[in-house]
C-alpha atoms as a PDB file:
ATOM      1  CA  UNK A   1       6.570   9.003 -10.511  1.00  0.00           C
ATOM      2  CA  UNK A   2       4.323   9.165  -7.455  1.00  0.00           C
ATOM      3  CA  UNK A   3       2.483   6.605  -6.025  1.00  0.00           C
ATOM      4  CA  UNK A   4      -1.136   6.143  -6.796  1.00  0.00           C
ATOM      5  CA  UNK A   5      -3.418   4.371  -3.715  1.00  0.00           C
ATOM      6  CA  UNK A   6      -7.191   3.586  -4.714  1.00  0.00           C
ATOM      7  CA  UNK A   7      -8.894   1.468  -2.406  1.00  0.00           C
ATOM      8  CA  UNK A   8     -11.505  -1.183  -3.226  1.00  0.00           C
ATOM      9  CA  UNK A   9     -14.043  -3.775  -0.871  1.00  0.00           C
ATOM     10  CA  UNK A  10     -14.605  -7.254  -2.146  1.00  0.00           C
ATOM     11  CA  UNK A  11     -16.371  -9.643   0.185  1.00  0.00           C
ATOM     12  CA  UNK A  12     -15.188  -7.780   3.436  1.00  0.00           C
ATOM     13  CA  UNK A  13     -11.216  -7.442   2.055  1.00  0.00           C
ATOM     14  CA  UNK A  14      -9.952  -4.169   1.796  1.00  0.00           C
ATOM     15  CA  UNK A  15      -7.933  -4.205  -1.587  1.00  0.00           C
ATOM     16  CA  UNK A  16      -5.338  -1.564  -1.989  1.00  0.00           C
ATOM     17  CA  UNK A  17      -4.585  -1.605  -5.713  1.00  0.00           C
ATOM     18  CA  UNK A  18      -1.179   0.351  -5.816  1.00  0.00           C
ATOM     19  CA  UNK A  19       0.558   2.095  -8.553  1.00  0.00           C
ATOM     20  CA  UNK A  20       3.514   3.764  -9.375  1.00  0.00           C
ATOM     21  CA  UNK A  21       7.026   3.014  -7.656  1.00  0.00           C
ATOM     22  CA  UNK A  22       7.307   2.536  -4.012  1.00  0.00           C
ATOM     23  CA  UNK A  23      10.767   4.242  -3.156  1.00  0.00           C
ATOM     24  CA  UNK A  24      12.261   6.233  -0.302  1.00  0.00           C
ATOM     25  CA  UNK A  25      10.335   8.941   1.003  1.00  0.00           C
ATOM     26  CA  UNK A  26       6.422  10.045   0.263  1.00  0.00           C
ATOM     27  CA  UNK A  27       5.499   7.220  -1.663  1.00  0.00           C
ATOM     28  CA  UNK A  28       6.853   4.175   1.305  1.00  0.00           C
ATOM     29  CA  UNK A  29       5.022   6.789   3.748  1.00  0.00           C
ATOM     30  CA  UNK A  30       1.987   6.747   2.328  1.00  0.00           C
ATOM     31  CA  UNK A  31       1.543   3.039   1.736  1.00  0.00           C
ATOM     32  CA  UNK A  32       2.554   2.349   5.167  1.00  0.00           C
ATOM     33  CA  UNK A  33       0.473   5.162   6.478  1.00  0.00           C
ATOM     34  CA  UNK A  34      -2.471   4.126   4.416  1.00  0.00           C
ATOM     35  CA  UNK A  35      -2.261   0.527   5.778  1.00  0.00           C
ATOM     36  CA  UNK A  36      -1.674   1.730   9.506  1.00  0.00           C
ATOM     37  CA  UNK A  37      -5.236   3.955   9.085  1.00  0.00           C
ATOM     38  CA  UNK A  38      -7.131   0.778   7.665  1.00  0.00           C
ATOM     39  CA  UNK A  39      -5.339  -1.334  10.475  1.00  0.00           C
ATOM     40  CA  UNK A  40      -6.479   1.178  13.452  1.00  0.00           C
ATOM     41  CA  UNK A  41     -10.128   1.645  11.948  1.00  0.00           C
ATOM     42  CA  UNK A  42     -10.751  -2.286  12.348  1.00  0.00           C
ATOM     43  CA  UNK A  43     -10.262  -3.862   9.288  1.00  0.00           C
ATOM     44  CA  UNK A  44      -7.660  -7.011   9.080  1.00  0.00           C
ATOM     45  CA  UNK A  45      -8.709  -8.502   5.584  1.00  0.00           C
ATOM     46  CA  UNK A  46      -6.396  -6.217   3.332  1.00  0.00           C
ATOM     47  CA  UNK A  47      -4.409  -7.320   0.379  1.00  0.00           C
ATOM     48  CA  UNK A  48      -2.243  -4.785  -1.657  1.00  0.00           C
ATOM     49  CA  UNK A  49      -2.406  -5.690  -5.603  1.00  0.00           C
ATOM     50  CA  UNK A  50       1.192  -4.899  -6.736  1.00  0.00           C
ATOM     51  CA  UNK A  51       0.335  -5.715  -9.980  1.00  0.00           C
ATOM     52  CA  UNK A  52       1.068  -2.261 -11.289  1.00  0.00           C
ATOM     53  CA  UNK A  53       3.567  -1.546  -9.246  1.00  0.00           C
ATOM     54  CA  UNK A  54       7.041  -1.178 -11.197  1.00  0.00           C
ATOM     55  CA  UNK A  55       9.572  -0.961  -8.909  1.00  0.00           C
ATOM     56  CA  UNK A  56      10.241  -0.912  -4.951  1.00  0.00           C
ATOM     57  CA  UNK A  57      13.580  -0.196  -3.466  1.00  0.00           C
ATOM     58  CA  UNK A  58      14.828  -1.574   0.094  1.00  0.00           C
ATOM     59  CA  UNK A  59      12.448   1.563   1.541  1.00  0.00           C
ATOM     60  CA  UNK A  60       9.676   0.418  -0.342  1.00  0.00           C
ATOM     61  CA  UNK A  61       9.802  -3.134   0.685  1.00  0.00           C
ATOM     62  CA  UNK A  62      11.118  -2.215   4.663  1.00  0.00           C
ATOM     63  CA  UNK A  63       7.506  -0.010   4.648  1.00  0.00           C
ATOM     64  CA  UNK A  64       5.377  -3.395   3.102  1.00  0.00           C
ATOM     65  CA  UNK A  65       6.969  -5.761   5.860  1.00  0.00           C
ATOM     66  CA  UNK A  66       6.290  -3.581   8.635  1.00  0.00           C
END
């Protein structure tokens, strides 16, 4: 299952809601890559909603803490 990244503003917060499974590969890429772009076009407000994410493996959570 790929990972699904829609992005949402509340009150100047970027809010990434993901969904899917965060694993090794595309899907760790592309939230880290997606949070990098946000990061290097100004914004620092951002909170990722996990709620509907099912599962993230050491990848996953190595490409959140970075």
């Amino acid at each position: 299952m790929s990972l699904d990244i829609q992005q949402r503003e509340h009150e100047g917060i970027v809010i990434l809601d993901l969904k899917g499974r965060i694993t090794v590969g595309p899907e760790a890429s592309a939230a880290r890559d997606r949070v990098r772009s946000l990061m290097d076009a100004g914004s620092k407000n951002i909170i990722l909603n996990l709620a509907h994410v099912d599962y993230i493996d050491r990848t996953g959570l190595g490409a959140l803490v970075m």
